[in-house]
C-alpha atoms as a PDB file:
ATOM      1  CA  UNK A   1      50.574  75.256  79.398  1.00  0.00           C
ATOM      2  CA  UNK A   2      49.943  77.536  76.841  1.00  0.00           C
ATOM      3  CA  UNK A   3      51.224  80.618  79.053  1.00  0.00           C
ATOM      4  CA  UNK A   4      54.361  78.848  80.141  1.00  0.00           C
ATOM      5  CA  UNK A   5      55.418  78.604  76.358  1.00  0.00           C
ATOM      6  CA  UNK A   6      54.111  82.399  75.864  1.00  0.00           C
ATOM      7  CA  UNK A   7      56.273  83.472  78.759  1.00  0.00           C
ATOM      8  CA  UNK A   8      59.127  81.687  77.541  1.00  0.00           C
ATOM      9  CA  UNK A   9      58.982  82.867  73.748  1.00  0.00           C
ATOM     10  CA  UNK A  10      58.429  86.423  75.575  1.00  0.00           C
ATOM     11  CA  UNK A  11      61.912  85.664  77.802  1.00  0.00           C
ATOM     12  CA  UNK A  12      63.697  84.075  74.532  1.00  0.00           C
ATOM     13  CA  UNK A  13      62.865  87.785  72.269  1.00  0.00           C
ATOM     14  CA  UNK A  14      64.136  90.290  75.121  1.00  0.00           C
ATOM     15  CA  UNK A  15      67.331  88.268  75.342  1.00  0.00           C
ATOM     16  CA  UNK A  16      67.901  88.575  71.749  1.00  0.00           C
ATOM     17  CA  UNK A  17      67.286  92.297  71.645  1.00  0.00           C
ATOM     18  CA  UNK A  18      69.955  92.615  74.620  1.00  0.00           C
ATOM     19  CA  UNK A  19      73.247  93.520  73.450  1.00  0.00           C
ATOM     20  CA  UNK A  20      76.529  93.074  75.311  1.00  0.00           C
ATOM     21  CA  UNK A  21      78.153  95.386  72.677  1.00  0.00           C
ATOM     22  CA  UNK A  22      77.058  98.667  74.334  1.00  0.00           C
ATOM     23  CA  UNK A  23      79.619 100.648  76.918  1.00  0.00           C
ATOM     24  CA  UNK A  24      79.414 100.177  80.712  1.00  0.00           C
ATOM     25  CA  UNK A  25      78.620 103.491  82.644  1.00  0.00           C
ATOM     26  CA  UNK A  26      80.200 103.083  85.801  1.00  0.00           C
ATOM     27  CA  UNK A  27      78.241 104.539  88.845  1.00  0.00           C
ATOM     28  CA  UNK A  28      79.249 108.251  89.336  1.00  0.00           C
ATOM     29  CA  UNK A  29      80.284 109.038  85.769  1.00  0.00           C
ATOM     30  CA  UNK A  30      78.056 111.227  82.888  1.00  0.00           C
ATOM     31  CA  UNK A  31      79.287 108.854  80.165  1.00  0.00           C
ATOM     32  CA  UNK A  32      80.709 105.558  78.939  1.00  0.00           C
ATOM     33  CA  UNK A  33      83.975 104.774  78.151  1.00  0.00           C
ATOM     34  CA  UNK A  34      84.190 101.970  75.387  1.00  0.00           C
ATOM     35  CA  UNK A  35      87.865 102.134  74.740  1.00  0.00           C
ATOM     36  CA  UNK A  36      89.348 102.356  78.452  1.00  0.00           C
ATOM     37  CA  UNK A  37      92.574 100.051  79.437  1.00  0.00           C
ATOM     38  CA  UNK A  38      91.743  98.176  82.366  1.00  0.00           C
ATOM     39  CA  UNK A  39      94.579  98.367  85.041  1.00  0.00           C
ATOM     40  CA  UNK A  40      94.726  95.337  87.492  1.00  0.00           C
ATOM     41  CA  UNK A  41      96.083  96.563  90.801  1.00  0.00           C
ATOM     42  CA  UNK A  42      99.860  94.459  91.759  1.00  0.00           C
ATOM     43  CA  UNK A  43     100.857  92.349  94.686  1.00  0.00           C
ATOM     44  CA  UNK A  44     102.664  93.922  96.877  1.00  0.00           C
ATOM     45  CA  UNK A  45     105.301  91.779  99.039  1.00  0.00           C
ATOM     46  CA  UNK A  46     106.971  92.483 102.481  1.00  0.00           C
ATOM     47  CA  UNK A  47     110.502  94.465 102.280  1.00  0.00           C
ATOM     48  CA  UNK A  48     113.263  93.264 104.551  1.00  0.00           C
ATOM     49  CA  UNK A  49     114.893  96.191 106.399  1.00  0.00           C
ATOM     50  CA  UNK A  50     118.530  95.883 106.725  1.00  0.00           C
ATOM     51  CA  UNK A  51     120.706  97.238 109.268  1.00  0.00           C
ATOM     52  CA  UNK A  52     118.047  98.621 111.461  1.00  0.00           C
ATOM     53  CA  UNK A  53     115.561 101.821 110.887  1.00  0.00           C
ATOM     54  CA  UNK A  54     114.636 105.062 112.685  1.00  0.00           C
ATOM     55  CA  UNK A  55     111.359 106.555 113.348  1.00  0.00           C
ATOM     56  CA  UNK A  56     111.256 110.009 113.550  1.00  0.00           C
ATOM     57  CA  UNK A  57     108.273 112.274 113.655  1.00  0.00           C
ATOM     58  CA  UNK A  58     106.317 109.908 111.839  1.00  0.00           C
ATOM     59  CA  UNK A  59     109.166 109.185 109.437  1.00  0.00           C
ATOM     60  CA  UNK A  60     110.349 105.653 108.827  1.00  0.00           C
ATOM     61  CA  UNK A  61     114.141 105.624 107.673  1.00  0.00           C
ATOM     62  CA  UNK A  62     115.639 102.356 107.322  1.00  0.00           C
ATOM     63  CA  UNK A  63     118.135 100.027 104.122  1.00  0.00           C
ATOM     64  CA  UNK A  64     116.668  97.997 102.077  1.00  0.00           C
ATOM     65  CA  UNK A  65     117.478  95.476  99.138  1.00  0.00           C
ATOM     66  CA  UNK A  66     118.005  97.264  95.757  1.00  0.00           C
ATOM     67  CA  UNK A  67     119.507  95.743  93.479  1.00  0.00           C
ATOM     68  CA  UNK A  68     119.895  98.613  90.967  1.00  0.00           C
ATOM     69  CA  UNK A  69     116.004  99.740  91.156  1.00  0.00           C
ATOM     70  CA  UNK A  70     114.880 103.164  91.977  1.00  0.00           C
ATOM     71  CA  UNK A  71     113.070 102.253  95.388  1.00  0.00           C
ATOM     72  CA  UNK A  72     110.715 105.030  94.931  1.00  0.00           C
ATOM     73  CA  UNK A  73     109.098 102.730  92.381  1.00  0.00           C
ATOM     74  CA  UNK A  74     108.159  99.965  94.523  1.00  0.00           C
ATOM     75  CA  UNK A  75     105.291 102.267  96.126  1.00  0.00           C
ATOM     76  CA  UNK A  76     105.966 100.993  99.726  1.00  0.00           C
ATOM     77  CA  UNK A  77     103.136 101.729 102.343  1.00  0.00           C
ATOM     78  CA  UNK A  78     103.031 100.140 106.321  1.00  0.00           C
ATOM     79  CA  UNK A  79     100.592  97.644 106.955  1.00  0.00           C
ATOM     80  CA  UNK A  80      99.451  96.056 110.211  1.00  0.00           C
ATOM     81  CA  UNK A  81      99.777  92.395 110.261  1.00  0.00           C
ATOM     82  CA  UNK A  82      99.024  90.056 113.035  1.00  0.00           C
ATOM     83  CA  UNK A  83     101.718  87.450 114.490  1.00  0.00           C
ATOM     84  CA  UNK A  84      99.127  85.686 116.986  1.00  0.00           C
ATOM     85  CA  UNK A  85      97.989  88.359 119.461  1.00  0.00           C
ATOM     86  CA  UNK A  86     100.881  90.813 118.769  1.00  0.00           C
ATOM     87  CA  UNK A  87     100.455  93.567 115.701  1.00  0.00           C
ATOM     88  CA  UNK A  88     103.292  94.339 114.002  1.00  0.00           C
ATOM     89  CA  UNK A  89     103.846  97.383 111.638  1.00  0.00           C
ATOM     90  CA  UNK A  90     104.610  95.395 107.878  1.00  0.00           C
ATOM     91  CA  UNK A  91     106.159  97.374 105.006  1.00  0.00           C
ATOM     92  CA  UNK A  92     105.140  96.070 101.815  1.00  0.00           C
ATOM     93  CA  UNK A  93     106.129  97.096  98.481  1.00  0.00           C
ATOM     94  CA  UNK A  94     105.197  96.197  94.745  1.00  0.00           C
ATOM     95  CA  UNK A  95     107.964  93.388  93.560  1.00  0.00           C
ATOM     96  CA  UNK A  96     110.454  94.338  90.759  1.00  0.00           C
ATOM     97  CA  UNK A  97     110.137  90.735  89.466  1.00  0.00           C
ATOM     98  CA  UNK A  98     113.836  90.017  89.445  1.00  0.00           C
ATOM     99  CA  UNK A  99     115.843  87.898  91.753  1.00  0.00           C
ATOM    100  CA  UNK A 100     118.393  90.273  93.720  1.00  0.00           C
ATOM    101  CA  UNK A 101     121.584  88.300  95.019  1.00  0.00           C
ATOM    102  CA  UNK A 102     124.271  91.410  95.078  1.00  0.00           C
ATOM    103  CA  UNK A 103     123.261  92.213  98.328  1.00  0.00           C
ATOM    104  CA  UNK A 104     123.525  96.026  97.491  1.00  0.00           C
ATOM    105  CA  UNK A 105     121.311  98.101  99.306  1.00  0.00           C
ATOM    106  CA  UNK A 106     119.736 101.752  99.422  1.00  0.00           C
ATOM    107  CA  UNK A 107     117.652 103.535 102.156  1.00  0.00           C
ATOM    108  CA  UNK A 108     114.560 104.945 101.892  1.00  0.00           C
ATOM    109  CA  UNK A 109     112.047 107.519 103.913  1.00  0.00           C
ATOM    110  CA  UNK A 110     108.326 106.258 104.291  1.00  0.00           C
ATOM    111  CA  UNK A 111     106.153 108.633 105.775  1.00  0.00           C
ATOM    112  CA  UNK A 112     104.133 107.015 108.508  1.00  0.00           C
ATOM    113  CA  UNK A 113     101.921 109.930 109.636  1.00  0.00           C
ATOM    114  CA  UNK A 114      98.600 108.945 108.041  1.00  0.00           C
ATOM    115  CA  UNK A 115      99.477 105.038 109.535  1.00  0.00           C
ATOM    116  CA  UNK A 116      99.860 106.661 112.607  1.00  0.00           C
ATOM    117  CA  UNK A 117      96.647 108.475 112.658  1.00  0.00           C
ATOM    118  CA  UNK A 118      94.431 105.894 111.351  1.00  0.00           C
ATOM    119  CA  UNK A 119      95.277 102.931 114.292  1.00  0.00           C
ATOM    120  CA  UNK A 120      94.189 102.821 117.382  1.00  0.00           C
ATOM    121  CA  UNK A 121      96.241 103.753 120.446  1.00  0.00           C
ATOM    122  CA  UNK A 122      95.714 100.089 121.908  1.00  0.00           C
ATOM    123  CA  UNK A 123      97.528  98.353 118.748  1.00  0.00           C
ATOM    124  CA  UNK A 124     100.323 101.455 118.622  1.00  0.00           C
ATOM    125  CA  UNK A 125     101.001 100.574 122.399  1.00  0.00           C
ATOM    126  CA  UNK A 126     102.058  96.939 121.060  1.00  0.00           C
ATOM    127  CA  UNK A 127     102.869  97.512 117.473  1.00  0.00           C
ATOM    128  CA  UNK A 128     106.508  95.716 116.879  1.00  0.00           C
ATOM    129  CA  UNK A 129     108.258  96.630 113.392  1.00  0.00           C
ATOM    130  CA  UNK A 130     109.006  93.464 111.341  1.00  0.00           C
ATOM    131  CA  UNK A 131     112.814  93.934 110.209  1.00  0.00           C
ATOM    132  CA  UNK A 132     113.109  90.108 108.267  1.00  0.00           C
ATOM    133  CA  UNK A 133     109.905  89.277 107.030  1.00  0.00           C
ATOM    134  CA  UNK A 134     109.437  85.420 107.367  1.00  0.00           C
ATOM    135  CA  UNK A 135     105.578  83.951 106.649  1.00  0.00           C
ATOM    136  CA  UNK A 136     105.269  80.122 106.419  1.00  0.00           C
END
């Protein structure tokens, strides 16, 4: 009995002499950073393609909703998502956060190269490109 309340003292000092004050050193880095902002990564959300697109020698070119936004700022990249059995080539984009009803529009180039090279040949030989996103 007496070592159980020994033990426990022992546990009940080291916890005290613990402080959660001191900087985190992240794994391959010399030295902690105590005053570092931490940056949360954001959603990204499919882009509707209007009026069609071209690929070209890896090159995506297609219209998209702008409503006044630079559309190099919504950091677009092509993602393969699955409808069923059938892969389909998804561009997604980080969301301006404001409700577009002018209907203006603006085209953009994504490069597709690096997409192209990383999937397989069997999902490129099925891969449809989703124009009107629509998830329920």
């Amino acid at each position: 009995m007496k070592f159980f309340k020994l033990l426990s003292l022992a546990a009940m000092l080291a916890t005290s002499a613990a402080s959660a004050n001191n900087a985190i050193v992240f794994p391959g880095s010399n030295s902690a950073v105590g005053d570092a902002p931490i940056v949360f990564p954001k959603a990204k959300t499919p882009v509707t393609l209007v009026g069609g697109y071209t690929l070209e020698n890896g090159l995506l070119t297609a219209s998209t909703y702008n409503c006044g936004i630079n559309l190099d700022d919504l950091d677009m990249e092509a993602k393969v998502h699955w409808n069923g059995n059938t892969p389909q080539l998804l561009i997604v984009g980080e969301d301006p956060g404001i409700m577009c009803r002018s209907g203006s529009t603006g085209e953009f180039t994504l490069d597709l190269t690096q997409f192209i090279h990383n999937t397989p040949v069997h999902i490129l030989d099925r891969l449809q490109v989703v124009t009107n996103p629509r998830f329920r």
